[in-house]
C-alpha atoms as a PDB file:
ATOM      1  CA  UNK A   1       0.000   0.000   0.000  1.00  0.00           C
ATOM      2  CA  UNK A   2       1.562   3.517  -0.911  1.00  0.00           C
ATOM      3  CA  UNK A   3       2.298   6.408   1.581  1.00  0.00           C
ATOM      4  CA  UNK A   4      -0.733   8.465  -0.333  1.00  0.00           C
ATOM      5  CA  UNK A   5      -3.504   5.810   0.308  1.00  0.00           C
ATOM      6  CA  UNK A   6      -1.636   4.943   4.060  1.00  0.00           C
ATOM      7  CA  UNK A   7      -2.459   8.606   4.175  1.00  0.00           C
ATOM      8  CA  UNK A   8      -6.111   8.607   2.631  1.00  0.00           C
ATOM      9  CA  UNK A   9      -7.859   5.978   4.391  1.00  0.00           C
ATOM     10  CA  UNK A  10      -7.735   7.958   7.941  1.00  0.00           C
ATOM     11  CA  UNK A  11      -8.489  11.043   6.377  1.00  0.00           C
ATOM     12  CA  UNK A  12     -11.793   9.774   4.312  1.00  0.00           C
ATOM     13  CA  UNK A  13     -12.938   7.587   7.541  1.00  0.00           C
ATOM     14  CA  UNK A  14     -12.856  11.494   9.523  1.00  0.00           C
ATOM     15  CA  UNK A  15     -14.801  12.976   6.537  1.00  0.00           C
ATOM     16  CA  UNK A  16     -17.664   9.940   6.843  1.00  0.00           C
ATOM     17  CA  UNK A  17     -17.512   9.757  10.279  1.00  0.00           C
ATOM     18  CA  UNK A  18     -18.460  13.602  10.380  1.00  0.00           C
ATOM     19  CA  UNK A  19     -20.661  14.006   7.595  1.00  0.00           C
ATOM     20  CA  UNK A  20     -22.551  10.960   8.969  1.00  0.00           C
ATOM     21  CA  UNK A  21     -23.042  13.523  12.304  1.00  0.00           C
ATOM     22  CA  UNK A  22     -24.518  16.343  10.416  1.00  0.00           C
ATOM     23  CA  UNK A  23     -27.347  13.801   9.230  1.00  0.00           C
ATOM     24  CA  UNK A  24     -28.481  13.657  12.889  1.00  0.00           C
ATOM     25  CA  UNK A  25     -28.642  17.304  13.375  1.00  0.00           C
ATOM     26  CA  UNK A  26     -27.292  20.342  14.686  1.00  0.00           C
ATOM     27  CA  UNK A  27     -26.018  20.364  17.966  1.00  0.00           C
ATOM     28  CA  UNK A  28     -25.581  24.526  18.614  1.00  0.00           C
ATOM     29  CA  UNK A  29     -29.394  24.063  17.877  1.00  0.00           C
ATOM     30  CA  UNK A  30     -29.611  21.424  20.257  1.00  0.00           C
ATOM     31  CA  UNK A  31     -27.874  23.169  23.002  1.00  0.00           C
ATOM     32  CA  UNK A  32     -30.117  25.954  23.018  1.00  0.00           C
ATOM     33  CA  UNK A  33     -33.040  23.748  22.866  1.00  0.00           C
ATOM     34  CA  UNK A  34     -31.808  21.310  25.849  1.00  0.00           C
ATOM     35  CA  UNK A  35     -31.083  24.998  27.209  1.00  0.00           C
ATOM     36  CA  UNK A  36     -34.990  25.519  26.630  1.00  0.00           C
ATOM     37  CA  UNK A  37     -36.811  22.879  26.918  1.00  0.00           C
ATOM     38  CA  UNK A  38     -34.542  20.374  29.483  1.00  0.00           C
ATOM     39  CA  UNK A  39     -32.363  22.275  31.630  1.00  0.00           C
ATOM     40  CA  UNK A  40     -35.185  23.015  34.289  1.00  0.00           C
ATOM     41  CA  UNK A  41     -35.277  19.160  35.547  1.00  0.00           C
ATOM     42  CA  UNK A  42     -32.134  17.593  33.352  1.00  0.00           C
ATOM     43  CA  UNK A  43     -28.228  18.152  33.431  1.00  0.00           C
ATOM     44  CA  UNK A  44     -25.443  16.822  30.671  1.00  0.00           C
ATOM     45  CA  UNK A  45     -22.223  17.611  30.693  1.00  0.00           C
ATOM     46  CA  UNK A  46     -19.167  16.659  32.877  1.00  0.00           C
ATOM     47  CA  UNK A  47     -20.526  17.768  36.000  1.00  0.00           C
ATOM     48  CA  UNK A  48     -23.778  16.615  35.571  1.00  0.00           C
ATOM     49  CA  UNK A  49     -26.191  15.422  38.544  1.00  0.00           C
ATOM     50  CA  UNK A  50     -29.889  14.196  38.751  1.00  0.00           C
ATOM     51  CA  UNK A  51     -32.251  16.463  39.382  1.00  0.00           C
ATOM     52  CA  UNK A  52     -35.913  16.710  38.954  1.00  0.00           C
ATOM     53  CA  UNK A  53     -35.399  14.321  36.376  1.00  0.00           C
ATOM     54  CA  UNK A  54     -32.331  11.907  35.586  1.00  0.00           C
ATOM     55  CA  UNK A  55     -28.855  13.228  34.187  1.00  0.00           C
ATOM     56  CA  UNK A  56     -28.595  12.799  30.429  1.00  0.00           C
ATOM     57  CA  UNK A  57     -25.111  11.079  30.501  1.00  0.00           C
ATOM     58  CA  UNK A  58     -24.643   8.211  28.002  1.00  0.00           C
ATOM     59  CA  UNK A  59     -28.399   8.187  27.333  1.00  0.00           C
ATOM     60  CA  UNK A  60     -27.672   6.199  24.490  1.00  0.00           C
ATOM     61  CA  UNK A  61     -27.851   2.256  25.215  1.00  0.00           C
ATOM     62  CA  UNK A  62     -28.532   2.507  28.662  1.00  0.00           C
ATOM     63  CA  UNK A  63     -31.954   0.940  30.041  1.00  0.00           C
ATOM     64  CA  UNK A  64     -35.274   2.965  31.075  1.00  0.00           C
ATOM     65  CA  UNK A  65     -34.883   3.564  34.129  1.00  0.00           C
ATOM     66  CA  UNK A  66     -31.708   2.358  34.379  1.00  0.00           C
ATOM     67  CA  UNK A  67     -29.566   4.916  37.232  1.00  0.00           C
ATOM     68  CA  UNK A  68     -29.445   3.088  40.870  1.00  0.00           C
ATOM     69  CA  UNK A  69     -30.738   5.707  43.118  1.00  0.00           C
ATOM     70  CA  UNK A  70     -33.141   7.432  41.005  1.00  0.00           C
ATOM     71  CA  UNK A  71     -36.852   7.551  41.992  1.00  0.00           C
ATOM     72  CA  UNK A  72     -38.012   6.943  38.587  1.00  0.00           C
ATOM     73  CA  UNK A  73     -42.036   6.594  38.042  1.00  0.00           C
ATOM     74  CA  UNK A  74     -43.636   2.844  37.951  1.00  0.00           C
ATOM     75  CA  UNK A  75     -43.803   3.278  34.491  1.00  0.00           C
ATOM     76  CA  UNK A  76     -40.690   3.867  33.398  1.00  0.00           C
ATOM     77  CA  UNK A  77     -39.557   1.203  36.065  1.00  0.00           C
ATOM     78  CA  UNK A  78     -41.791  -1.020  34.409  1.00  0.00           C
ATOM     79  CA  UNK A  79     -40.335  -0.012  30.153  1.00  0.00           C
ATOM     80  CA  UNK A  80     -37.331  -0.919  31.926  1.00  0.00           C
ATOM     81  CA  UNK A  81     -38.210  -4.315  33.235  1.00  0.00           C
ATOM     82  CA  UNK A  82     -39.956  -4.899  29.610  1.00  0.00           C
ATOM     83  CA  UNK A  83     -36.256  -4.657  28.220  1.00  0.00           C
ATOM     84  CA  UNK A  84     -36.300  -1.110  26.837  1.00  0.00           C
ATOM     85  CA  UNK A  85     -33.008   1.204  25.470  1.00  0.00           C
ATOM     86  CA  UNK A  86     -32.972   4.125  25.016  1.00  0.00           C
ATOM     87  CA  UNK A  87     -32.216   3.952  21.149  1.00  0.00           C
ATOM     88  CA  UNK A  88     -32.212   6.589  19.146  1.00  0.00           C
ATOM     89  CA  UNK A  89     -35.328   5.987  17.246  1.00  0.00           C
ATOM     90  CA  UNK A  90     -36.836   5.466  21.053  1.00  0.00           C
ATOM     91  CA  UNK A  91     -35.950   9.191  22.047  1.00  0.00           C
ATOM     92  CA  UNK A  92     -37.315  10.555  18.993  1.00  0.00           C
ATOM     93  CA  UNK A  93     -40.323   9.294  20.012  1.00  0.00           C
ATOM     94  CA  UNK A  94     -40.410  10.338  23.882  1.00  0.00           C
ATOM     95  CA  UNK A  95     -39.402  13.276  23.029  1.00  0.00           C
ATOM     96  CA  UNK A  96     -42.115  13.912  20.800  1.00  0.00           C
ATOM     97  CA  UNK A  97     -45.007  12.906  23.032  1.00  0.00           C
ATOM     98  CA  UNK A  98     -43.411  11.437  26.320  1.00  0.00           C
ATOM     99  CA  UNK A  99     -46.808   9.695  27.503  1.00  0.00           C
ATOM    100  CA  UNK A 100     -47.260   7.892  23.925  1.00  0.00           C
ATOM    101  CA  UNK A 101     -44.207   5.892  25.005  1.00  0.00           C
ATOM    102  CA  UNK A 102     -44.567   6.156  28.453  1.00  0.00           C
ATOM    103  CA  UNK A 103     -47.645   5.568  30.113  1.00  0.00           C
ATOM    104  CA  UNK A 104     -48.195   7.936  33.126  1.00  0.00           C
ATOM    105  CA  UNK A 105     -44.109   9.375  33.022  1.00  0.00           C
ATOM    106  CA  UNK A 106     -43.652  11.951  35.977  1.00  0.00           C
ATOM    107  CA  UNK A 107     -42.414  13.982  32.664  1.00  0.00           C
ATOM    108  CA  UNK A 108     -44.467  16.810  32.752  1.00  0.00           C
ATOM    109  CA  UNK A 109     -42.860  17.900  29.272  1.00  0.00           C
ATOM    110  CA  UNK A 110     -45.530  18.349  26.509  1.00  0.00           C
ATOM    111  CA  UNK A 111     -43.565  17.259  23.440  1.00  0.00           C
ATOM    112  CA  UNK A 112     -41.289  19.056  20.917  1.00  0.00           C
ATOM    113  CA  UNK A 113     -43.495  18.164  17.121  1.00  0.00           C
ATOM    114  CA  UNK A 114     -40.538  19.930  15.115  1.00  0.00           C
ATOM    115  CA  UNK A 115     -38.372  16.844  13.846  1.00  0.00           C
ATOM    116  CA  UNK A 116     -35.905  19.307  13.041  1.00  0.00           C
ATOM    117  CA  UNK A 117     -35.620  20.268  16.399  1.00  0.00           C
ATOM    118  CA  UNK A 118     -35.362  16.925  17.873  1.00  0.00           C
ATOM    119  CA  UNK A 119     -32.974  15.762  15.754  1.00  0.00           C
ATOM    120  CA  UNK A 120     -30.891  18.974  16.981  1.00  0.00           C
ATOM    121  CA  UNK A 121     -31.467  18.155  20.898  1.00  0.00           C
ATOM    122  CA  UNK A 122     -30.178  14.784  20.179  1.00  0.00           C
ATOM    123  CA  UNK A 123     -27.718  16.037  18.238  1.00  0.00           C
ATOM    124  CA  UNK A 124     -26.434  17.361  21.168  1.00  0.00           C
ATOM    125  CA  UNK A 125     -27.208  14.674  23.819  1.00  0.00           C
ATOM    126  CA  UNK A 126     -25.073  12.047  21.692  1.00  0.00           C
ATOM    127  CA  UNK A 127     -21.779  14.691  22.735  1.00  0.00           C
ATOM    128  CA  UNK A 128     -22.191  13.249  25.962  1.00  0.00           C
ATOM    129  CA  UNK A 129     -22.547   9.452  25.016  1.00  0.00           C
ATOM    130  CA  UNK A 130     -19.797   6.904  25.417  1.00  0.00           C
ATOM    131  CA  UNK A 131     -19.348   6.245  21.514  1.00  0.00           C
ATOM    132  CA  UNK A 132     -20.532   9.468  19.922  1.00  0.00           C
ATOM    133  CA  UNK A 133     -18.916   8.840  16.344  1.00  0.00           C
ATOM    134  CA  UNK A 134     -20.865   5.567  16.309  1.00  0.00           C
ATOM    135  CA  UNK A 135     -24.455   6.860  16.937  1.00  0.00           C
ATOM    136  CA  UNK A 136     -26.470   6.654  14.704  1.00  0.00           C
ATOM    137  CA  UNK A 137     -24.119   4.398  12.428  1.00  0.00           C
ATOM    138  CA  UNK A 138     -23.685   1.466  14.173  1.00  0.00           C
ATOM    139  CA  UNK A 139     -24.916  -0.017  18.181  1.00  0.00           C
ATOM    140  CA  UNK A 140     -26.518   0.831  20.407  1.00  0.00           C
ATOM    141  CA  UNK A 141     -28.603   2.589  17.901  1.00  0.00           C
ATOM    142  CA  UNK A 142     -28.151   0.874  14.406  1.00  0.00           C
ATOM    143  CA  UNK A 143     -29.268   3.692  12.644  1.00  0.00           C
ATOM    144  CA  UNK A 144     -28.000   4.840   9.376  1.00  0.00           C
ATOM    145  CA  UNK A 145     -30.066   7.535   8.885  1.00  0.00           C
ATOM    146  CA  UNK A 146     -31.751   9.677  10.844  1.00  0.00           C
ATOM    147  CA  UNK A 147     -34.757   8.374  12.292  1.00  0.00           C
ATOM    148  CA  UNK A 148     -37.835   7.661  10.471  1.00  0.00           C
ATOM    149  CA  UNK A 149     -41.265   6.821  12.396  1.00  0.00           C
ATOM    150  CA  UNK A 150     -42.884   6.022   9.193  1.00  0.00           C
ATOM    151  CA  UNK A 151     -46.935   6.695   9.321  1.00  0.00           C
ATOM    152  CA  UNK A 152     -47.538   5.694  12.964  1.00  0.00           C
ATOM    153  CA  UNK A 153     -48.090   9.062  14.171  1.00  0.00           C
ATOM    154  CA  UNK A 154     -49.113  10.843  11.135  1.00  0.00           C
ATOM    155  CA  UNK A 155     -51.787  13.283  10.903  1.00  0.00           C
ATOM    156  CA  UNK A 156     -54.119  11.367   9.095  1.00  0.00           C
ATOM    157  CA  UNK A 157     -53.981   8.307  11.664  1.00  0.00           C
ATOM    158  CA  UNK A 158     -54.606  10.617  14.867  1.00  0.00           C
ATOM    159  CA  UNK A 159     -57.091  12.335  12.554  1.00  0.00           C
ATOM    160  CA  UNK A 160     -59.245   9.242  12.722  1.00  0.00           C
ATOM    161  CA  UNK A 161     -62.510   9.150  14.784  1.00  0.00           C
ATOM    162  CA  UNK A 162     -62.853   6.021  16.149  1.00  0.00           C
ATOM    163  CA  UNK A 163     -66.349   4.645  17.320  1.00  0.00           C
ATOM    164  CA  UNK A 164     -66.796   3.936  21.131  1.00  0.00           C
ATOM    165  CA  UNK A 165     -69.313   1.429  20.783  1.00  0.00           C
ATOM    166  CA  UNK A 166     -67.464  -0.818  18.613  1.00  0.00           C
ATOM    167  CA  UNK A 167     -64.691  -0.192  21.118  1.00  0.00           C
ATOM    168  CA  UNK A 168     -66.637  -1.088  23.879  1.00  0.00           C
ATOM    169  CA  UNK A 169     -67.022  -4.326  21.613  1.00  0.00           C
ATOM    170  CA  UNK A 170     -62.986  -4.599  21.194  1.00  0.00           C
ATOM    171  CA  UNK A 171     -62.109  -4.051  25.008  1.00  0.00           C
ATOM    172  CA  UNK A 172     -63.188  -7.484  25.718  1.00  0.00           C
ATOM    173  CA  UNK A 173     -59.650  -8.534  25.433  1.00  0.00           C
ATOM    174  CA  UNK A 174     -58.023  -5.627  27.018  1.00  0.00           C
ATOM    175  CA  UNK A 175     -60.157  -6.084  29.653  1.00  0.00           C
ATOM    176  CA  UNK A 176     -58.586  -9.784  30.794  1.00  0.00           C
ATOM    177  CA  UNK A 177     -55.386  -7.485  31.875  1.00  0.00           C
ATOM    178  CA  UNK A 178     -56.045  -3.872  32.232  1.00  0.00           C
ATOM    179  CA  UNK A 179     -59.448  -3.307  34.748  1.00  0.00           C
ATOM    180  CA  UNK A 180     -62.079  -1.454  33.610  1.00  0.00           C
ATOM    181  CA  UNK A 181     -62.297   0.586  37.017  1.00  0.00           C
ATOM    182  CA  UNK A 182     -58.615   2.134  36.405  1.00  0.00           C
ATOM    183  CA  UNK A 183     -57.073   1.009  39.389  1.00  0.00           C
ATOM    184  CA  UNK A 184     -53.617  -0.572  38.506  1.00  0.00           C
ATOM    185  CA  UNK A 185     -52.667  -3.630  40.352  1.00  0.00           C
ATOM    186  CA  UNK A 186     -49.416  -4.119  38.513  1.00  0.00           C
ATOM    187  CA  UNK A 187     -50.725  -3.433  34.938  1.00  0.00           C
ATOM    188  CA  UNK A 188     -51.307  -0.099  33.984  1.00  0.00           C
ATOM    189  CA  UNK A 189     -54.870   1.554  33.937  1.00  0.00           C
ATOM    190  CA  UNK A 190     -55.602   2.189  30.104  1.00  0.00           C
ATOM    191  CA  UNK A 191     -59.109   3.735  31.299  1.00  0.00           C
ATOM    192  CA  UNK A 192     -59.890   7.596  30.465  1.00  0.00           C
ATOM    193  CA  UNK A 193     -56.242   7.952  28.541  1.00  0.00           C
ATOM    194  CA  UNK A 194     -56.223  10.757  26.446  1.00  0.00           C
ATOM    195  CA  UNK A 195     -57.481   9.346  22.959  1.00  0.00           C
ATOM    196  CA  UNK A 196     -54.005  10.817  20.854  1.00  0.00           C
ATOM    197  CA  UNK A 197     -52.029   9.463  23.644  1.00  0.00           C
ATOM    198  CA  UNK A 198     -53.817   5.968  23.339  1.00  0.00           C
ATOM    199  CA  UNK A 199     -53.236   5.525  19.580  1.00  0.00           C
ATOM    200  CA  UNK A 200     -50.063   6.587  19.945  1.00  0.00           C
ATOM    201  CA  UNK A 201     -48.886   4.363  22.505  1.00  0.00           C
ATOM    202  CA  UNK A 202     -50.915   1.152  20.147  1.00  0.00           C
ATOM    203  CA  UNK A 203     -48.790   2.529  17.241  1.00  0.00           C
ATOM    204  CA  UNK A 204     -45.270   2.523  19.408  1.00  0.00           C
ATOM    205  CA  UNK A 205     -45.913  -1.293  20.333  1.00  0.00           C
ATOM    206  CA  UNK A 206     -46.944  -2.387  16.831  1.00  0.00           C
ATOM    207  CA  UNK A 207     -43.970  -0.263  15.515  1.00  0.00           C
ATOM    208  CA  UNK A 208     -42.230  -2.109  18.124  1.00  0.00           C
ATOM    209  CA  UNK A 209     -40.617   0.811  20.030  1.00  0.00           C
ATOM    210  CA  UNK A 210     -42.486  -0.063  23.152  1.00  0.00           C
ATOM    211  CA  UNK A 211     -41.113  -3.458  24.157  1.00  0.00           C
ATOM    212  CA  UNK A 212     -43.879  -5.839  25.325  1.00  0.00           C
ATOM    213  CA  UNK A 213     -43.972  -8.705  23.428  1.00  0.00           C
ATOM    214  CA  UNK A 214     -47.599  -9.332  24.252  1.00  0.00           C
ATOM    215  CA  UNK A 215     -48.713  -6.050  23.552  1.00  0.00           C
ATOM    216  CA  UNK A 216     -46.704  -5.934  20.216  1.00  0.00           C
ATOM    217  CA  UNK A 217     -48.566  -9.142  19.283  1.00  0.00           C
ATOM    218  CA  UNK A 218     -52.127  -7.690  20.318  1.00  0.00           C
ATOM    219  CA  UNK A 219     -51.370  -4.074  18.331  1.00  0.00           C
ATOM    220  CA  UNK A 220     -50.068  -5.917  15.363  1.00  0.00           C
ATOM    221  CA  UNK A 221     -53.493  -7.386  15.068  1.00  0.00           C
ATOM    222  CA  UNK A 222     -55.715  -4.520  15.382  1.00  0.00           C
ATOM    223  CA  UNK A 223     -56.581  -2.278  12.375  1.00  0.00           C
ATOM    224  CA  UNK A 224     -55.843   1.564  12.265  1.00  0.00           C
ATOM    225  CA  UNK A 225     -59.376   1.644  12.445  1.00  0.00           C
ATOM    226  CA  UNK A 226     -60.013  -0.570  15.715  1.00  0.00           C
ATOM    227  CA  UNK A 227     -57.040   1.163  17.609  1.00  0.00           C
ATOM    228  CA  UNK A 228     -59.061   4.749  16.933  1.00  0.00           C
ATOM    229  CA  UNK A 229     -62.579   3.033  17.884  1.00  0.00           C
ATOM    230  CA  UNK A 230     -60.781   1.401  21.488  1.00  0.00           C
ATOM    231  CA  UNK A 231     -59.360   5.033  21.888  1.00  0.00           C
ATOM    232  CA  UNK A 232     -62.450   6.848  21.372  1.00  0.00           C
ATOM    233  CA  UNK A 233     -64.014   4.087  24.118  1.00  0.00           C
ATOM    234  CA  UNK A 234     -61.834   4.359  26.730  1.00  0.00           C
ATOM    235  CA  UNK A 235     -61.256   8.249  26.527  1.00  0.00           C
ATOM    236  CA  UNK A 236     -64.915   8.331  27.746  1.00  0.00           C
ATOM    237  CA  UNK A 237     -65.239   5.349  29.612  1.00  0.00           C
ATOM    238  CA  UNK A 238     -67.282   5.322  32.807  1.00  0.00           C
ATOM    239  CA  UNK A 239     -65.999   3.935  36.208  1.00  0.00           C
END
């Protein structure tokens, strides 16, 4: 091999490695967002510390509720147990609509919709991960673009109006785990969710973000149309 292409090869794996980090985003964006948006409950950064909410340190790869110490809701304790990372395709989503991914997070954050923005704000969180050049190129993410949710969320999905009555009809089988009171005896109550939050949290386990195998299986089977109509039931449904 000559001196030029001994030369080359470290020089052209630099250029990939940071053109491949513009397609995430922009992280001067990012910082102002995290800035924004995060800084009131979250630190990153070498001297960062939980507070409010968790420190954003190598947030990449590690498990939902995955810091020993931290008083993290039953929810995300329970994401955790269910064998979810925090992947990059998996933070695009929280941070879109927190409660779509997980049920009843102590999060009070509303959502960013801009993808733009997101993909700046985690732009900037991967600074602070333990392989930064690899994300979202190769593990923990396996990414090689930015991320893509496809049509689970889109407008005309949420735009749906599902029918309660045929819900009512559906809920038969939700009903043999999730009780129809809403108390929560180690499964989460389903009953007067938020009907956006409900279809998106159907879509997340048949897109498989949300990692239940059970409920991955169950969303896979129902329609667009039968996800908006048990919605529409149990956004009204009477203890």
């Amino acid at each position: 091999m000559g001196r030029g292409v001994k030369f080359l090869l470290p020089l052209l794996a630099a250029l990939s490695t940071s053109a491949a980090a513009e397609t995430l985003g922009d992280t001067e964006s990012g910082a102002k967002i995290f800035a924004r948006d995060c800084a009131q409950c979250h630190m990153v950064g070498p001297d960062a510390q939980n507070r409010i909410g968790p420190n954003l340190n190598s947030v990449y790869g590690r498990r939902a509720g995955g810091i020993d110490g931290f008083q993290y809701s039953k929810s995300m304790i329970r994401m955790g147990a269910d064998g979810m990372d925090w992947t990059l395709e998996r933070l695009d989503a929280y941070i879109e609509n927190p409660r779509a991914l997980v049920s009843d997070t102590r999060m009070s954050y509303r959502g960013l919709k801009d993808p733009t923005q997101r993909h700046d704000l985690m732009a900037y969180l991967r600074n602070y991960s333990d392989s930064p050049q690899n994300i979202p190129e190769a593990e923990p993410t396996a990414l090689r673009t930015a991320p893509d949710l496809g049509p689970a969320l889109s407008p005309e999905i949420l735009a749906l109006q599902g029918d309660p009555e045929y819900g009512a009809y559906l809920s038969a089988e939700c009903t043999t785990c999730h009780l129809r009171d809403g108390s929560a005896a180690g499964i989460p109550s389903i009953t007067n969710w938020p009907a956006d939050d409900f279809v998106a949290a159907m879509h997340a386990y048949k897109s498989k973000l949300r990692p239940h195998a059970v409920m991955q299986m169950m969303a896979g089977r129902l329609s667009n149309e039968e996800i908006a109509a048990l919605a529409a039931y149990y956004a009204i449904i009477q203890n």
